[in-house]
PDB file of N, CA and C in Angstrom:
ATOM      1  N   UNK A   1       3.498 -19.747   0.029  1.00  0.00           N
ATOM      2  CA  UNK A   1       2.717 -18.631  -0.483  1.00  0.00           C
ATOM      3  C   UNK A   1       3.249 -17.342   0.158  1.00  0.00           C
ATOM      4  N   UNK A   2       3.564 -16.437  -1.051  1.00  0.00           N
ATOM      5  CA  UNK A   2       3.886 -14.979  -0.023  1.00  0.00           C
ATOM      6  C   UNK A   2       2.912 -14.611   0.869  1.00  0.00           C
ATOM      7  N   UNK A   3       3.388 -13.713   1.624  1.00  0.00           N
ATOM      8  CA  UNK A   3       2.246 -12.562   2.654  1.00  0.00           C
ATOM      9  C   UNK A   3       1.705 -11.828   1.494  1.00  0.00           C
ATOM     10  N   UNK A   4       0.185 -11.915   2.608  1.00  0.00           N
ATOM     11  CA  UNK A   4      -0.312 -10.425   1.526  1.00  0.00           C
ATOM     12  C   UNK A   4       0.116  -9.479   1.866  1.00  0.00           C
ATOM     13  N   UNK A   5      -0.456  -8.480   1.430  1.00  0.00           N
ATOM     14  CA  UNK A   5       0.004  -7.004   1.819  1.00  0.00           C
ATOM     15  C   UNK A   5      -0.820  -6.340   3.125  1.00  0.00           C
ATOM     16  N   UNK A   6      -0.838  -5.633   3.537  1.00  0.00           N
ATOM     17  CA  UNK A   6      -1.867  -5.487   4.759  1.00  0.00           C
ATOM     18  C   UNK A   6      -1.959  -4.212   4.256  1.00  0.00           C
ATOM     19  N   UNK A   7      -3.105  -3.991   4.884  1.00  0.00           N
ATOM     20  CA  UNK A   7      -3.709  -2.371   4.349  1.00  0.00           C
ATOM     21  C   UNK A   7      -3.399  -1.450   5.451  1.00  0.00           C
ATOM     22  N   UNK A   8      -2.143  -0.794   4.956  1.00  0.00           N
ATOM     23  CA  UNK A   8      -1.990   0.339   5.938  1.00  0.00           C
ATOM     24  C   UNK A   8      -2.179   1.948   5.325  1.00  0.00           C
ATOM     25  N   UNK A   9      -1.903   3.105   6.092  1.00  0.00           N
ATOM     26  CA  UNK A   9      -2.417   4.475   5.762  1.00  0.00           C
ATOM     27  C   UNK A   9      -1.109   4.847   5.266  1.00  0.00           C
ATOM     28  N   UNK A  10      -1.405   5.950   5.162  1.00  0.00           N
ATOM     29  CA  UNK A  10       0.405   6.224   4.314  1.00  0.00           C
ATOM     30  C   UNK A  10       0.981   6.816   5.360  1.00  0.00           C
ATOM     31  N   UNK A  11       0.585   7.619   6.657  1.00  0.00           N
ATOM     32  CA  UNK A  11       1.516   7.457   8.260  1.00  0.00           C
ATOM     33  C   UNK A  11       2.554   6.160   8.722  1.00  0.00           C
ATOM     34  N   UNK A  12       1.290   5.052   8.439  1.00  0.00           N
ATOM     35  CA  UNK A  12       1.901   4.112   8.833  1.00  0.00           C
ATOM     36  C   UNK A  12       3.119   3.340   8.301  1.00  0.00           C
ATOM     37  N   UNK A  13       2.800   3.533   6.809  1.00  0.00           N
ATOM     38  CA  UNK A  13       3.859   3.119   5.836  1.00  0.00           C
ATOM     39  C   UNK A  13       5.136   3.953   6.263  1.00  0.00           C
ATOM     40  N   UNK A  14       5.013   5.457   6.370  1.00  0.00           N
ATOM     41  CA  UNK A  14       6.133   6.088   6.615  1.00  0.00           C
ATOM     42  C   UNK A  14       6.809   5.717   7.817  1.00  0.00           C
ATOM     43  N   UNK A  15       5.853   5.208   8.861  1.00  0.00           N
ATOM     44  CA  UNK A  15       6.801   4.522   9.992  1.00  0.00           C
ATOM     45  C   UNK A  15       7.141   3.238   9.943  1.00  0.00           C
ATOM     46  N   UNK A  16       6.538   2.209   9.084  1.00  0.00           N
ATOM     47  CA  UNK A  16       7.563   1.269   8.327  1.00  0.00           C
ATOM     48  C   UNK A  16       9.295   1.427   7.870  1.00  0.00           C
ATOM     49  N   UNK A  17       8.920   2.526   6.697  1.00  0.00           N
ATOM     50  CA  UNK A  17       9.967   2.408   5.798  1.00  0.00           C
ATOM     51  C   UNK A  17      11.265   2.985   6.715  1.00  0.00           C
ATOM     52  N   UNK A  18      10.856   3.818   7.540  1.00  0.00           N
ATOM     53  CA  UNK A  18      11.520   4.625   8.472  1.00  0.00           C
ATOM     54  C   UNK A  18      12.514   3.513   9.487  1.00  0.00           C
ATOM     55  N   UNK A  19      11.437   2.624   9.860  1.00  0.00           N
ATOM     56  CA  UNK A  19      12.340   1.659  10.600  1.00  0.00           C
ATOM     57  C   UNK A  19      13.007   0.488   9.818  1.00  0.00           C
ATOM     58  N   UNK A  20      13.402   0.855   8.358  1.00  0.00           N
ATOM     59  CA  UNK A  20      14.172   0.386   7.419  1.00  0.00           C
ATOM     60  C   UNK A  20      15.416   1.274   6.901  1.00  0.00           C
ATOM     61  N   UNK A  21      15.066   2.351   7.678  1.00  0.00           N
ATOM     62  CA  UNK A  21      16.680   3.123   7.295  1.00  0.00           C
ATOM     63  C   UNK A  21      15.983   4.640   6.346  1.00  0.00           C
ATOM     64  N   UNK A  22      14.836   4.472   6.043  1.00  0.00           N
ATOM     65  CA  UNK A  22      14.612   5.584   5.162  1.00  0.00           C
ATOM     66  C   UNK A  22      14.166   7.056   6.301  1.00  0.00           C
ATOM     67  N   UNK A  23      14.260   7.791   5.292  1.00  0.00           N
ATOM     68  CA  UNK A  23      14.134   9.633   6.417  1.00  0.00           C
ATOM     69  C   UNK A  23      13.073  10.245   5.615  1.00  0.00           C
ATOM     70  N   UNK A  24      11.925  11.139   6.555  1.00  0.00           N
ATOM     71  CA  UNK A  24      11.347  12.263   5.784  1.00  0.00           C
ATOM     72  C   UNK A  24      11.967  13.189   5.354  1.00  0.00           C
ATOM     73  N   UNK A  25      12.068  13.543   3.845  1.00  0.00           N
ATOM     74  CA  UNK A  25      12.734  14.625   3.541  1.00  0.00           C
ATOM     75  C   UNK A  25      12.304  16.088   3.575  1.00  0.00           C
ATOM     76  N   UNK A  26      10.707  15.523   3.074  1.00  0.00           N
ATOM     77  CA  UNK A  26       9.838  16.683   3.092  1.00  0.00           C
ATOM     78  C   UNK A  26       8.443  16.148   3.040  1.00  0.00           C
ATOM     79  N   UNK A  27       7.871  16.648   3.237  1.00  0.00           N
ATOM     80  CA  UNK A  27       6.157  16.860   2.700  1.00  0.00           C
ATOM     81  C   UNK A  27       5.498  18.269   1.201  1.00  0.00           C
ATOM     82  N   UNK A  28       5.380  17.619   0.745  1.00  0.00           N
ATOM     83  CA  UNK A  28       4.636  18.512  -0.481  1.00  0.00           C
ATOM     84  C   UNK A  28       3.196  18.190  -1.203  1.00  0.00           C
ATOM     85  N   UNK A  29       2.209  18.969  -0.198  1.00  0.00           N
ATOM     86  CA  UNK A  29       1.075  18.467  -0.331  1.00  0.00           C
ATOM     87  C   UNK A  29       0.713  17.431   0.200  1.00  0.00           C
ATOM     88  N   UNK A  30      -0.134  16.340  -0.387  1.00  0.00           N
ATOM     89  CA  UNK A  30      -0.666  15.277   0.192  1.00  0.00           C
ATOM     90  C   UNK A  30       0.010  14.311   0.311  1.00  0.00           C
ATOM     91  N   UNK A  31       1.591  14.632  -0.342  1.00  0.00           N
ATOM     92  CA  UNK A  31       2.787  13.350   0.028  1.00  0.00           C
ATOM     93  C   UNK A  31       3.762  13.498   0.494  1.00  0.00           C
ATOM     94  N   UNK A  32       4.603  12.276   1.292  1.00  0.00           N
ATOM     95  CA  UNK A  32       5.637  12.768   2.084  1.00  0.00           C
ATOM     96  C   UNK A  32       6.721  12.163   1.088  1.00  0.00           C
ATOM     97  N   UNK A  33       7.840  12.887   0.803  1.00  0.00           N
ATOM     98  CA  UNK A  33       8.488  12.233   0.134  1.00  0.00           C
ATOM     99  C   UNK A  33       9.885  11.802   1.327  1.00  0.00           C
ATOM    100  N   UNK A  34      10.357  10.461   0.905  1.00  0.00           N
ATOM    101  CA  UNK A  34      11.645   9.798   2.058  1.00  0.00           C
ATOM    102  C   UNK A  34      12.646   9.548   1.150  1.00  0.00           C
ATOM    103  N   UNK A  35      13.638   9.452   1.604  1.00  0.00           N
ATOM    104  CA  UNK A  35      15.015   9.238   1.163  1.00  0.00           C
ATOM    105  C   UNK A  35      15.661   8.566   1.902  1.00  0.00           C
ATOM    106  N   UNK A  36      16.785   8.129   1.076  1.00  0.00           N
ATOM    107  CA  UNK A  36      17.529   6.867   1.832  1.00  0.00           C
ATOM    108  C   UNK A  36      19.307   7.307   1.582  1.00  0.00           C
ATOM    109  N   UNK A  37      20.144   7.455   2.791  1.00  0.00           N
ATOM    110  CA  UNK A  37      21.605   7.727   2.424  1.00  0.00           C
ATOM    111  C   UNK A  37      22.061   6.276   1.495  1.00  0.00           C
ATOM    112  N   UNK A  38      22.860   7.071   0.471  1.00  0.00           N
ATOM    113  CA  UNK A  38      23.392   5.893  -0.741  1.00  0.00           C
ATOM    114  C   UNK A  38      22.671   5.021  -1.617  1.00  0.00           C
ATOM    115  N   UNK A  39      21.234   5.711  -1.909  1.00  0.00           N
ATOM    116  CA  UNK A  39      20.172   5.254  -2.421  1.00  0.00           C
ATOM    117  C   UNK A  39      19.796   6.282  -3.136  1.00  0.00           C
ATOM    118  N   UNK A  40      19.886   6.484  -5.019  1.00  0.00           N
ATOM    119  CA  UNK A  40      19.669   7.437  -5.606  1.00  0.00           C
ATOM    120  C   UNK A  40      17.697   7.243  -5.711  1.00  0.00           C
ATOM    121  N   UNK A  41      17.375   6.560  -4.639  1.00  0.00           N
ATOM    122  CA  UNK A  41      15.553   6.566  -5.518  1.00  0.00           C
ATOM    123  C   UNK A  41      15.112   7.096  -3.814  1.00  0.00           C
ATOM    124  N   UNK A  42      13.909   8.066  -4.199  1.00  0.00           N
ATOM    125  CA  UNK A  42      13.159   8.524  -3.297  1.00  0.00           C
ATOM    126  C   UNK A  42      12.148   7.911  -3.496  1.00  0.00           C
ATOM    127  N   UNK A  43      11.410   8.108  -2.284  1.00  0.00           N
ATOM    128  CA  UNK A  43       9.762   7.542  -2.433  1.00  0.00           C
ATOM    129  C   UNK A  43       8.921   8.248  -1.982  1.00  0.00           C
ATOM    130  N   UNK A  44       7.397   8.455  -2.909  1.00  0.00           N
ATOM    131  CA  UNK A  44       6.486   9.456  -2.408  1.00  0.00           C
ATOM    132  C   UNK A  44       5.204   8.846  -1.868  1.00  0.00           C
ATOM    133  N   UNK A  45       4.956   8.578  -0.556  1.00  0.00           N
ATOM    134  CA  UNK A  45       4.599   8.237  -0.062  1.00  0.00           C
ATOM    135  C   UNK A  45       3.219   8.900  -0.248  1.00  0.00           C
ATOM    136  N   UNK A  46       1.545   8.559  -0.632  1.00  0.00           N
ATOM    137  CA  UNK A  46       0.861   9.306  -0.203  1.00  0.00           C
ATOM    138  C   UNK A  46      -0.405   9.270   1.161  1.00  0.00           C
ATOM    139  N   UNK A  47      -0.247  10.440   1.521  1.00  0.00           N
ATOM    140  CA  UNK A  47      -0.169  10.946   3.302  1.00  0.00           C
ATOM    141  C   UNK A  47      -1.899  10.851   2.780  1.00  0.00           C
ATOM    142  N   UNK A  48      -2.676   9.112   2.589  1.00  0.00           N
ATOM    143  CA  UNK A  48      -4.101   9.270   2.877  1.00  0.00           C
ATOM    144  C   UNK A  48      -4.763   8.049   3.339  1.00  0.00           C
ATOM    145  N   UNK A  49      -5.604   7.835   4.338  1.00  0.00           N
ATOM    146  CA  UNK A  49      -6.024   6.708   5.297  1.00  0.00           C
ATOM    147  C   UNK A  49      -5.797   5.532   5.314  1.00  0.00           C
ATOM    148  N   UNK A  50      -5.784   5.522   3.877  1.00  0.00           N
ATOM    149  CA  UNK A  50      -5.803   3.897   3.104  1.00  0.00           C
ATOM    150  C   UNK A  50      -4.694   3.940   1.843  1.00  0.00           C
ATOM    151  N   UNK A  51      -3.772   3.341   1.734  1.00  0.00           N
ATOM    152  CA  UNK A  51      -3.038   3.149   0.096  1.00  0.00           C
ATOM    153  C   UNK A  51      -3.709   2.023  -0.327  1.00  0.00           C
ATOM    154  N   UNK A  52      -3.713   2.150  -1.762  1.00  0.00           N
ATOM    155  CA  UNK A  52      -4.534   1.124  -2.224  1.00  0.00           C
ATOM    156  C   UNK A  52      -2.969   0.126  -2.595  1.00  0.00           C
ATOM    157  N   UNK A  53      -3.369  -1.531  -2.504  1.00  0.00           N
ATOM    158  CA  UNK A  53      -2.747  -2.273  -3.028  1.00  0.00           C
ATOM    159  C   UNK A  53      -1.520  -2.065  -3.753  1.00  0.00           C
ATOM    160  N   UNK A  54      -1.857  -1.614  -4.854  1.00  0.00           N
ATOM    161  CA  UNK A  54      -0.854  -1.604  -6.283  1.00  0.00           C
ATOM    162  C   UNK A  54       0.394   0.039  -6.022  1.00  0.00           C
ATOM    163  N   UNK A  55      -0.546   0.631  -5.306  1.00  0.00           N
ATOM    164  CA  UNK A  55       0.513   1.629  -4.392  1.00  0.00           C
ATOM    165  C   UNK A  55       1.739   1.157  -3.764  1.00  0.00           C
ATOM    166  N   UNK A  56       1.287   0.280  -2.636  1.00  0.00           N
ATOM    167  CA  UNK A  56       2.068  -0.132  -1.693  1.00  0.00           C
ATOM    168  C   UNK A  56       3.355  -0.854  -2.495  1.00  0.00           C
ATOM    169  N   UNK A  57       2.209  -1.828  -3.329  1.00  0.00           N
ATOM    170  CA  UNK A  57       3.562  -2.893  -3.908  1.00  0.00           C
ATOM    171  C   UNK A  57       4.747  -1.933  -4.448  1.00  0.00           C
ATOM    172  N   UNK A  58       4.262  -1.131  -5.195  1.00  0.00           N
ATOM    173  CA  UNK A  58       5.064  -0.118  -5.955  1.00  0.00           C
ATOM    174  C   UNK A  58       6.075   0.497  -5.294  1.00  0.00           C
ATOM    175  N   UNK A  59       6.112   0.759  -4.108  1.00  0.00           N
ATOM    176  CA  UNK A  59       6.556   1.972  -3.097  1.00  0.00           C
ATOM    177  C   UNK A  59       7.740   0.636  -2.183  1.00  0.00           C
ATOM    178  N   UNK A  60       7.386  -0.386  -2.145  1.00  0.00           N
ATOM    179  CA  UNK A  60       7.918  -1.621  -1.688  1.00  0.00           C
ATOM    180  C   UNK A  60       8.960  -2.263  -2.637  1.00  0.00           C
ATOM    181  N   UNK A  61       8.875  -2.021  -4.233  1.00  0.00           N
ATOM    182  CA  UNK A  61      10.120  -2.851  -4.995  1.00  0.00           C
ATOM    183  C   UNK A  61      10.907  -1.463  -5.536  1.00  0.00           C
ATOM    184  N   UNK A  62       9.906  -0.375  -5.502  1.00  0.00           N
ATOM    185  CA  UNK A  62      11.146   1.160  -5.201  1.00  0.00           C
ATOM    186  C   UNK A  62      12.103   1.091  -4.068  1.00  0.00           C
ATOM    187  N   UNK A  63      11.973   0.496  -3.085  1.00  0.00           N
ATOM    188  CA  UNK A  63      12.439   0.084  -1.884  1.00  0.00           C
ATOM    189  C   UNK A  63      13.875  -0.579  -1.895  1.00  0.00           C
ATOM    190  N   UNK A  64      13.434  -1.255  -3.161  1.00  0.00           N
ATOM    191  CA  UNK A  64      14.308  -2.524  -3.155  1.00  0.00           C
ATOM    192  C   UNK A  64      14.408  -3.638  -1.936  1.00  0.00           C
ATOM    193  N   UNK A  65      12.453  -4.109  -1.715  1.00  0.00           N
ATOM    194  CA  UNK A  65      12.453  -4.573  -0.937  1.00  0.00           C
ATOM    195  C   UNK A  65      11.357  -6.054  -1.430  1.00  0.00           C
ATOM    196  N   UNK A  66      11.483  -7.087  -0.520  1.00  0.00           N
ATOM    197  CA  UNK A  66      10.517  -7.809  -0.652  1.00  0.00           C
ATOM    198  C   UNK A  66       9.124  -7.891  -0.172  1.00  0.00           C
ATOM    199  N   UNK A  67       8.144  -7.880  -0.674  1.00  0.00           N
ATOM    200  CA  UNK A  67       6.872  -8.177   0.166  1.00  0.00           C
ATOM    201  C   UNK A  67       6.962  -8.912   1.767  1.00  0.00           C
ATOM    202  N   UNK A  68       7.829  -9.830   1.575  1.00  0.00           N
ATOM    203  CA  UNK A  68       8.115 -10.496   2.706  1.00  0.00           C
ATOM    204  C   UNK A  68       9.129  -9.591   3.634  1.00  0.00           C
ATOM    205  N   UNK A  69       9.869  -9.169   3.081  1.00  0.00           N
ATOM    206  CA  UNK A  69      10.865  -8.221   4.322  1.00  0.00           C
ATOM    207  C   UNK A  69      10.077  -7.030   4.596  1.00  0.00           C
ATOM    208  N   UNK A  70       9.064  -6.051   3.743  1.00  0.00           N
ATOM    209  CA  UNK A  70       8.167  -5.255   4.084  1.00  0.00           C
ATOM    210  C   UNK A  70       7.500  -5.763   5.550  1.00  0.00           C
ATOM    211  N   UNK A  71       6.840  -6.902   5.233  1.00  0.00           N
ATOM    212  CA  UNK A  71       5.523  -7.167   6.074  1.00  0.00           C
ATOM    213  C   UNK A  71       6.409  -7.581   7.579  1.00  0.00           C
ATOM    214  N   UNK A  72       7.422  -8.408   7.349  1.00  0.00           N
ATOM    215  CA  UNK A  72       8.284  -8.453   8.594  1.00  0.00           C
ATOM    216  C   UNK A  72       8.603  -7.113   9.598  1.00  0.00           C
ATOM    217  N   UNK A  73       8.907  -6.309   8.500  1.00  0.00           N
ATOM    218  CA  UNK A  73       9.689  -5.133   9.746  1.00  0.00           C
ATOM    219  C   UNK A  73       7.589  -4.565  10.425  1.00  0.00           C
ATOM    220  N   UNK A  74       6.964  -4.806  10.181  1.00  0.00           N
ATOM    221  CA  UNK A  74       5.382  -3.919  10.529  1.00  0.00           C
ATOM    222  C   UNK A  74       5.563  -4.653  11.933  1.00  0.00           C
TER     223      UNK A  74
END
């Protein structure tokens, strides 16, 4: 059975993805958007307590990542 997802804030996510190689590029408004060298897809992270579910997953196969390699690097 996969991992679930764990409910993190969108800080926390950004220090996830971060320790996957991705960078803050900017902040605009309530989202941070990250980028990745040699990776034409950004991700907009949004900067609020809780992401809901269907967020995360989303922000995770933009990634080009697995649920399972997500929940590993946390």
């Amino acid at each position: 059975m996969p991992p679930s997802l764990p409910v993190l804030s969108g800080r926390e996510t950004v220090r996830v993805f971060e320790s996957l190689g991705w960078r803050v590029a900017r902040q605009n408004g309530s989202h941070i958007i990250m980028v990745r060298e040699g990776s034409i897809a950004t991700l907009s992270v949004p900067d609020h307590r809780e992401l809901a579910k269907g967020t995360l997953r989303s922000l995770i196969r933009t990634a080009g990542l697995t649920v399972s390699e997500f929940v590993s690097a946390i």
